[in-house]
Protein backbone atom coordinates (compact mmCIF):
# COMPACT_ATOMS: atom_id res chain seq x y z
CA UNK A 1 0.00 0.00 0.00
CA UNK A 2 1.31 3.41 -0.48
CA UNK A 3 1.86 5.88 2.67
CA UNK A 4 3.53 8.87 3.56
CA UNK A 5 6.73 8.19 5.99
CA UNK A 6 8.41 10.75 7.79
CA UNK A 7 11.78 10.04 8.09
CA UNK A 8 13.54 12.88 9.70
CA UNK A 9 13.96 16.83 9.08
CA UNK A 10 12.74 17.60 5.69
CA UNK A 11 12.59 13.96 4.61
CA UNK A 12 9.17 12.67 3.73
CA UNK A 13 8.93 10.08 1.10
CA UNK A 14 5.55 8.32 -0.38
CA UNK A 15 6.56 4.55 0.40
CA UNK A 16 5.40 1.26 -0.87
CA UNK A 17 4.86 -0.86 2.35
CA UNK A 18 3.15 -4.12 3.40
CA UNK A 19 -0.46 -3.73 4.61
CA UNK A 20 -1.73 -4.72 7.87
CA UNK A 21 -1.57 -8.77 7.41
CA UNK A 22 -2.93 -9.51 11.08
CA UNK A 23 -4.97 -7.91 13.40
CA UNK A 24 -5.30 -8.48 17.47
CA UNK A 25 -8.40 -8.79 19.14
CA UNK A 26 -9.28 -6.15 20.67
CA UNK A 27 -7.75 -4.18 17.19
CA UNK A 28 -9.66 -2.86 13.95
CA UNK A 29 -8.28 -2.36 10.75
CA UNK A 30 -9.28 0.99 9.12
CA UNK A 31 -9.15 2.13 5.25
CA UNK A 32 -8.24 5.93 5.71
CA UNK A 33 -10.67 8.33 3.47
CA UNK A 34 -9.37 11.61 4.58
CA UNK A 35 -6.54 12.82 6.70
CA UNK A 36 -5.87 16.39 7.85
CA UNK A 37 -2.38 17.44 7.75
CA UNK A 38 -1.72 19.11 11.74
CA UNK A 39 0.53 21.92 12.76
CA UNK A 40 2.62 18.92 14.37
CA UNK A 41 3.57 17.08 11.36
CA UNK A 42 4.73 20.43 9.67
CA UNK A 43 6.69 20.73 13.24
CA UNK A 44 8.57 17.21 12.82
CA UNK A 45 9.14 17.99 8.71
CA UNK A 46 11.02 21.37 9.52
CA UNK A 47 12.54 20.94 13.05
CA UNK A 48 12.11 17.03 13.60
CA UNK A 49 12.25 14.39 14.78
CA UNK A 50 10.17 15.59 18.15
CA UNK A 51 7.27 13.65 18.81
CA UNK A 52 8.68 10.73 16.42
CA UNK A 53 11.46 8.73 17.86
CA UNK A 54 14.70 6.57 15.94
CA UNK A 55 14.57 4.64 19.18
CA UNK A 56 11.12 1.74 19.64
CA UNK A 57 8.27 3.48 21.51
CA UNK A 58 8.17 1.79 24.85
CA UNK A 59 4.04 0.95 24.54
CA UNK A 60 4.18 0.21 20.57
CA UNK A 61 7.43 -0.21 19.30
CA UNK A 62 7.08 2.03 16.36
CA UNK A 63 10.12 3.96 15.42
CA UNK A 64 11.23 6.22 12.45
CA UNK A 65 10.19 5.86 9.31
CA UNK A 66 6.97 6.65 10.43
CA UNK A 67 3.84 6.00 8.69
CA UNK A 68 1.94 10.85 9.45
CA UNK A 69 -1.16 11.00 10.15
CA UNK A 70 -3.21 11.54 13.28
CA UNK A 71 -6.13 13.36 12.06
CA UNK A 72 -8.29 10.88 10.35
CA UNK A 73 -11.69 8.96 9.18
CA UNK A 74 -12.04 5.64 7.16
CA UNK A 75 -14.41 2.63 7.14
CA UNK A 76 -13.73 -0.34 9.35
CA UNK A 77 -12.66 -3.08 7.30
CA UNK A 78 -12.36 -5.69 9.96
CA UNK A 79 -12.30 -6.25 13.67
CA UNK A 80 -10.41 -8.52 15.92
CA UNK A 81 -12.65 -11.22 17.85
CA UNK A 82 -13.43 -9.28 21.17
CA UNK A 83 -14.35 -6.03 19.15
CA UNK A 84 -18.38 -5.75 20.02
CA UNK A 85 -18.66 -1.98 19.32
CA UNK A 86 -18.06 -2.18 15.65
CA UNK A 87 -18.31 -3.45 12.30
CA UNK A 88 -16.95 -3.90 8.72
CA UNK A 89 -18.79 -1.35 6.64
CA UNK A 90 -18.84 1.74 9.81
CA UNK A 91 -17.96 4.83 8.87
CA UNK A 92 -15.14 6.04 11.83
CA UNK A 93 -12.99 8.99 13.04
CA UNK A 94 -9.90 8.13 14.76
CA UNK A 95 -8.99 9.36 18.12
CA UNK A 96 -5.39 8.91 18.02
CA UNK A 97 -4.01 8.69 21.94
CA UNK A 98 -3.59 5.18 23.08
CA UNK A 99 -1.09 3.21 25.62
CA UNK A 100 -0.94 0.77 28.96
CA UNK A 101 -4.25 0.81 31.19
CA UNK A 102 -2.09 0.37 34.05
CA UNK A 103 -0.30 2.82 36.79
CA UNK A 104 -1.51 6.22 37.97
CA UNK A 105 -1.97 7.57 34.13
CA UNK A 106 -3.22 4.94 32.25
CA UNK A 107 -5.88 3.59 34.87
CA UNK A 108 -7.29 7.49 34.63
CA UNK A 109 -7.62 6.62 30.62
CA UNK A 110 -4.58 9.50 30.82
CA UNK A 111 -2.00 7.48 29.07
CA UNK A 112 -0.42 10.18 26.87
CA UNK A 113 0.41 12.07 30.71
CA UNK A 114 2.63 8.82 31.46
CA UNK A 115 5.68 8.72 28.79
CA UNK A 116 4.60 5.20 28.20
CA UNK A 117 1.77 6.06 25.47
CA UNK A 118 1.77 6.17 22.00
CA UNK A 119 -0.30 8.19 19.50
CA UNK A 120 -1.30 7.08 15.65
CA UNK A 121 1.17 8.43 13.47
CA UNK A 122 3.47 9.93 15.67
CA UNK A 123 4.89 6.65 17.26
CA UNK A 124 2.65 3.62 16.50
CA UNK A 125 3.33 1.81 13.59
CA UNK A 126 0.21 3.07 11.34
CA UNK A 127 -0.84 6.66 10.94
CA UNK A 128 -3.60 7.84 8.97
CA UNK A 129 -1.44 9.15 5.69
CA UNK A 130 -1.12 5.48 4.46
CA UNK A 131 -4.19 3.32 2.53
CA UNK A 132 -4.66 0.84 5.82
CA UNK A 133 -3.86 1.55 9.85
CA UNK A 134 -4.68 -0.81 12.87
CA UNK A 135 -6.08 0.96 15.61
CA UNK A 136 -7.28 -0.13 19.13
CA UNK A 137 -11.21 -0.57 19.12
CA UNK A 138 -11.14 2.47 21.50
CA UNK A 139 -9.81 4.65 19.02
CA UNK A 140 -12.19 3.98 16.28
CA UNK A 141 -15.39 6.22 17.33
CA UNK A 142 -18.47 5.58 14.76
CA UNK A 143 -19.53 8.52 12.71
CA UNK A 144 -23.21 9.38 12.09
CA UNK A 145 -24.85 9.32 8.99
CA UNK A 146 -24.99 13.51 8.83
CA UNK A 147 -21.41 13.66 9.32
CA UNK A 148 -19.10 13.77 6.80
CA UNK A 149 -15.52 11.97 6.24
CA UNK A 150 -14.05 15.16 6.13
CA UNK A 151 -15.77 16.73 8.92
CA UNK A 152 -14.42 13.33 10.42
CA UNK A 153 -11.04 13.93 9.98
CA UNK A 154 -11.25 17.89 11.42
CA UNK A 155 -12.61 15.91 15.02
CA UNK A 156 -8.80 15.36 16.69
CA UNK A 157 -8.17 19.64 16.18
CA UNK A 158 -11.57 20.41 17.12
CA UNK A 159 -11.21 18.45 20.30
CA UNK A 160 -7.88 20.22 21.02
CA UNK A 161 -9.81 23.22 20.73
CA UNK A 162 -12.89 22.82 22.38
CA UNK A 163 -10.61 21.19 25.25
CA UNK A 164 -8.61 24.74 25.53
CA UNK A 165 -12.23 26.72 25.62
CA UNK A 166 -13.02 24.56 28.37
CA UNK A 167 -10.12 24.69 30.37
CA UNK A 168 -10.14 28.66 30.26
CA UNK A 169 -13.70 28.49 32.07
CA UNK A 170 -15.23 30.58 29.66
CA UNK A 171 -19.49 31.67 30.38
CA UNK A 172 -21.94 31.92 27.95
CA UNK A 173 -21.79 36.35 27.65
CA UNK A 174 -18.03 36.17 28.57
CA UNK A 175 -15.21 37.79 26.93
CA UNK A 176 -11.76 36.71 25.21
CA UNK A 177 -8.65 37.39 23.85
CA UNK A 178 -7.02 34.19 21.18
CA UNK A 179 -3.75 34.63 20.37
CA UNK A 180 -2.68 33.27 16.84
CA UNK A 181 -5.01 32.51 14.17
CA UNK A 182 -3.61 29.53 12.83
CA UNK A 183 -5.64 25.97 12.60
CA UNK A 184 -6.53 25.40 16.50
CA UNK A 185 -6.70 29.37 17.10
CA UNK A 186 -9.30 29.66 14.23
CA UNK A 187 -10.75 26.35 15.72
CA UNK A 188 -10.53 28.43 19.39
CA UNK A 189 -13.12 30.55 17.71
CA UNK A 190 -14.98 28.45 16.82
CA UNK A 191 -15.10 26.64 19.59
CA UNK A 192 -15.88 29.85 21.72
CA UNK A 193 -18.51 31.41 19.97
CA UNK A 194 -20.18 28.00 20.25
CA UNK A 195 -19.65 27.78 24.02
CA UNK A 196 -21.35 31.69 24.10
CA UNK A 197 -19.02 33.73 24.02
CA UNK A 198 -19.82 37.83 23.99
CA UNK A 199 -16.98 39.06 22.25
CA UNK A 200 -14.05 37.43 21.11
CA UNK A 201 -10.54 39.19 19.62
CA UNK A 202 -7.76 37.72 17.68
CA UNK A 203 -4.54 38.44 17.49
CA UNK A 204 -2.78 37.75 14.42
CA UNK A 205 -0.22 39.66 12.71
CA UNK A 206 -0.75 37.89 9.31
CA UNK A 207 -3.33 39.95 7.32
CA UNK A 208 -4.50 36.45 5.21
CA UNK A 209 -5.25 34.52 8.55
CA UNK A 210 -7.36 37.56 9.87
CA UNK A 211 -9.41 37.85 6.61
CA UNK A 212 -9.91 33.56 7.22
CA UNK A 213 -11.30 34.66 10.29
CA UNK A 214 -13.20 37.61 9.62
CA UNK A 215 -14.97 34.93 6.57
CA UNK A 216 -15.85 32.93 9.46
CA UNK A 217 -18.61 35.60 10.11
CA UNK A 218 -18.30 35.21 14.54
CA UNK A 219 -18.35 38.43 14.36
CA UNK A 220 -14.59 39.02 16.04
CA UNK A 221 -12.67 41.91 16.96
CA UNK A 222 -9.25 41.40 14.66
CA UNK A 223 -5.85 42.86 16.02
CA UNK A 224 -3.03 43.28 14.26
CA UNK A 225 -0.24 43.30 17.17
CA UNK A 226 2.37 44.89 15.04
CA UNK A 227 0.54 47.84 14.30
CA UNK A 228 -1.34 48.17 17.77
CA UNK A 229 -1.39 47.60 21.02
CA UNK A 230 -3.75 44.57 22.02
CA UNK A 231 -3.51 45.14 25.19
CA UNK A 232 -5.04 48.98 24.96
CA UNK A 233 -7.24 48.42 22.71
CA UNK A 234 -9.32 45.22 24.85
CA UNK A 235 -8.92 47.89 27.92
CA UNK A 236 -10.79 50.28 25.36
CA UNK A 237 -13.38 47.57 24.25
CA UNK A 238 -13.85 45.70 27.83
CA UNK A 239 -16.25 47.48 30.90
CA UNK A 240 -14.33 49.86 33.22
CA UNK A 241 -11.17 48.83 31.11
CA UNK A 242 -10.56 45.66 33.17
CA UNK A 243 -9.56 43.12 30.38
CA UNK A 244 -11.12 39.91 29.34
CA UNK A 245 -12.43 36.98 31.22
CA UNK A 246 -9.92 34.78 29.22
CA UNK A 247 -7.18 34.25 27.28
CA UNK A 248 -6.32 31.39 24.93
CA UNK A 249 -2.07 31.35 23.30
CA UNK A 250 -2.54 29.52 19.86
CA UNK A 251 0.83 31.04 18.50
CA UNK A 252 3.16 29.67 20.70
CA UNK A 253 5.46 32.51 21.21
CA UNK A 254 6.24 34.54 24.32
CA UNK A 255 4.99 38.01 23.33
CA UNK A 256 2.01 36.09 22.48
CA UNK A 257 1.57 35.02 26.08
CA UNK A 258 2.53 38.13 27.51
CA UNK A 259 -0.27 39.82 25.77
CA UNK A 260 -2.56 37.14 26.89
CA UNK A 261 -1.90 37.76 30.79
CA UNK A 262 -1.49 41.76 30.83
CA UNK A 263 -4.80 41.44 28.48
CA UNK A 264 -6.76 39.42 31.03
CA UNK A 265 -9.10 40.64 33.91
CA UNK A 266 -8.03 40.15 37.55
CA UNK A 267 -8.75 36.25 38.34
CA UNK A 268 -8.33 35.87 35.14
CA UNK A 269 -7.57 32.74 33.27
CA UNK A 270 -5.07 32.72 30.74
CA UNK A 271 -4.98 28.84 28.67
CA UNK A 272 -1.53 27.96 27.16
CA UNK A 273 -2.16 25.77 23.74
CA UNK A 274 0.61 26.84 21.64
CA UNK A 275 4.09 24.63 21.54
CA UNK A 276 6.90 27.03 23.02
CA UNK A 277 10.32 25.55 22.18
CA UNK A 278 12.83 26.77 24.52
CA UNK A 279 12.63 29.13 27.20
CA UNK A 280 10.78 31.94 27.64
CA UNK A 281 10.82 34.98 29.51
CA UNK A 282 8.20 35.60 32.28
CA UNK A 283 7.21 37.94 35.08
CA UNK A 284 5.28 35.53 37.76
CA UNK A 285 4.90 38.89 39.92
CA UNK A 286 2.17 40.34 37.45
CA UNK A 287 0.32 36.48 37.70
CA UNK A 288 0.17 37.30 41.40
CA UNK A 289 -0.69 40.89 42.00
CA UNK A 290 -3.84 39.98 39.57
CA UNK A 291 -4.52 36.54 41.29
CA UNK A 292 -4.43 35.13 37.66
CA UNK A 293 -4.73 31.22 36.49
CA UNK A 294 -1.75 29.80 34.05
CA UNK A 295 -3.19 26.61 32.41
CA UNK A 296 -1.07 24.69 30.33
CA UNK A 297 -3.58 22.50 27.72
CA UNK A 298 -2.23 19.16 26.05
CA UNK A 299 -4.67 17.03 24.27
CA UNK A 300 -7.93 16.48 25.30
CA UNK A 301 -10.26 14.13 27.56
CA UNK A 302 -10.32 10.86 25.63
CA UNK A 303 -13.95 10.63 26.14
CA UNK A 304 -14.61 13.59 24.16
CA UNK A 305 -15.72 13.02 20.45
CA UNK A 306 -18.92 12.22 20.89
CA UNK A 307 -19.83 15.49 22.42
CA UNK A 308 -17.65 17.24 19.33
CA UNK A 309 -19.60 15.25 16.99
CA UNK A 310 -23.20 16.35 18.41
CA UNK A 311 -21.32 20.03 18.29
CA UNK A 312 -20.96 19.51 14.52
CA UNK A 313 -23.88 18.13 13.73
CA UNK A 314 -25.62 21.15 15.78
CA UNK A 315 -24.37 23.47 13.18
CA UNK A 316 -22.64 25.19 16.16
CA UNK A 317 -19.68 24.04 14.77
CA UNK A 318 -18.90 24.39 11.18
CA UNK A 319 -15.24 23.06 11.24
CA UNK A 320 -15.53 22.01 7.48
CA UNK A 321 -15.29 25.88 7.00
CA UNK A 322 -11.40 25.38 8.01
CA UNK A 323 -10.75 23.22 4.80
CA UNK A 324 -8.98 24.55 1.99
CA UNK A 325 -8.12 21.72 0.09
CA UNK A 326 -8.43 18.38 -1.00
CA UNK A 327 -4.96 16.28 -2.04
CA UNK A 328 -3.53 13.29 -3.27
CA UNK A 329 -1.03 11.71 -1.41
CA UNK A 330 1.70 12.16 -4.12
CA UNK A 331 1.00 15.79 -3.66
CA UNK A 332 1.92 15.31 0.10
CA UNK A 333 4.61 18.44 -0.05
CA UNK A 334 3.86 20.37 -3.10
CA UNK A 335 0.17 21.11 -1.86
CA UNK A 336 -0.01 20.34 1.53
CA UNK A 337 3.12 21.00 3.49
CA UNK A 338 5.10 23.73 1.38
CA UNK A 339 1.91 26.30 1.39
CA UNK A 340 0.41 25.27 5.18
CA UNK A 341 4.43 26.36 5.87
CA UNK A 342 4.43 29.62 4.01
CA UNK A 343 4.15 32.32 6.15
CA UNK A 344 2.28 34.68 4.61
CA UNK A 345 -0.28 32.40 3.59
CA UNK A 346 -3.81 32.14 4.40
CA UNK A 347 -3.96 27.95 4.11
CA UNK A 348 -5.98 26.64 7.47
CA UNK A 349 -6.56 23.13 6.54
CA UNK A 350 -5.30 20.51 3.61
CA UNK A 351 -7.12 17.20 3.40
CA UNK A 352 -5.08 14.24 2.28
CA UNK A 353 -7.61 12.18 -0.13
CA UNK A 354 -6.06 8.64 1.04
């Protein structure tokens, strides 16, 4: 079957490889339809490998090459003997975290907290970017009949958004501030004017990304931090000046999270989503005069695409309005991972056609 390995910085290759020949019995074999390409996988082509290891995952095994792809939907094509849940023929998106159900983590269904899990096509042996994958039966969730393949495949990012929204504690009428517009911040938006948000800014400095989000029609305030001060201007917007409720960092820069906690209220909470490599300077005195939360985000509760999929299917959440393009997996880099890199571009979301 063909696939698309990573193999280390700026070496991905379309591969000929075996298919699955045997499956366990508590495993399902899944033909991928559609496959999002994530802000991670264009993180391990340009400063890899991070998540992806040359060394066998402890829980799977799986080491480089490795087979992208976390961000998926397909049709079950078989399941192992103790599978009850599903059957060839269901249409399935694939939530990607798996490992060991024992010690503190995994008995909490927390496994990707413990160092000993694994996630689909990062470090398991399949990933969603080749023709087959075997997943655990837990990781296959059945898709409705009004939901499409593609909407499907947009499920793992929505969660990761809809997580962040929750962790910042954000009521219906509330206010705030996202910080980067890229996939998960315009997801963010989403995900906040769905959980009621009043009023909702973005920060971006890339004029594209704000138009992408001004087409989303929430209704947004759209900064520009390089020409303006965010920080003055949600004083200016919020009652008595005092800042928003909330603050979500999609950019994953430290400016970016300094706006976010001099932009937030007193007992504020301020939600960190974006990847920060490196250090970063901070000034813990300002979290403590304002009696502000700092709340890192990773992930998402395992349990959660059901209530994403009843989101979608609500209308509430229109995440097929992040899609920009459809591809074939020989176009892998060409159309998918050179434009989602450029950085003046306005690309959200590319759709691998597997």
């Amino acid at each position: 079957m063909k696939a698309v390995r990573f193999y280390g910085k700026h070496d991905v290759r379309i591969d000929d490889v075996d298919e699955p020949s045997t499956i366990a019995d508590d495993e399902v074999l899944v033909r991928s339809t559609y496959c999002g390409i994530c802000g991670t996988d264009l993180h391990e082509y340009t400063e890899g490998p991070i998540w992806t290891s040359a060394t066998p995952n402890s829980f799977s095994g799986s080491a480089l090459p490795q087979i992208l792809g976390h961000e998926f939907a397909g049709r079950v094509e078989a399941v192992g003997r103790s599978v009850t849940t599903l059957r060839p023929g269901d249409r399935v998106s694939i939530q990607p975290q798996l490992g060991p159900r024992d010690g503190y983590f995994g008995s909490r269904n927390l496994a990707f907290l413990s160092g000993r899990g694994a996630t689909i096509g990062l470090s398991w042996p399949w990933g969603g970017m080749g023709e087959f994958a075997v997943v655990k039966d837990y990781n296959a969730i059945k898709l409705p009949d009004d939901v499409t393949d593609q909407q499907g495949a947009l499920i793992e990012p929505a969660a990761v958004a809809v997580h962040a929204i929750d962790r910042s504690g954000l009521k219906p009428g509330g206010t705030i501030l996202i910080t980067g517009a890229g996939p998960i911040g315009a997801l963010a938006v989403l995900a906040a004017r769905a959980a009621g948000a009043g009023r909702i800014f973005v920060s971006e400095p890339n004029p594209n990304r704000r138009s992408r989000i001004e087409q989303l029609g929430v209704g947004a305030v759209l900064l520009d931090p390089t020409t303006e001060s965010v920080v003055d201007r949600i004083r200016q917007e919020t009652d008595e000046g005092i800042g928003v409720d909330a603050a979500v960092e999609c950019a994953g820069n430290g400016r970016a999270l300094d706006a976010c906690i001099d932009a937030v209220r007193a007992q504020g909470v301020v939600v960190v989503v974006g990847l920060m490599q490196g250090k970063t300077p901070v000034e813990p005195f300002k979290w403590i005069i304002k009696d502000i939360t700092i709340q890192g985000s990773l992930c998402y509760p395992l349990t959660i695409w059901p209530r994403v999929i009843d989101m979608i299917r609500s209308g509430l959440f229109p995440v097929e309005t992040m899609i920009d393009d459809e591809i074939e997996l020989t176009d892998i880099l060409e159309k998918g991972f050179k434009p989602l890199l450029d950085p003046t571009g306005a690309m959200m979301k590319v759709l691998v056609r597997v």
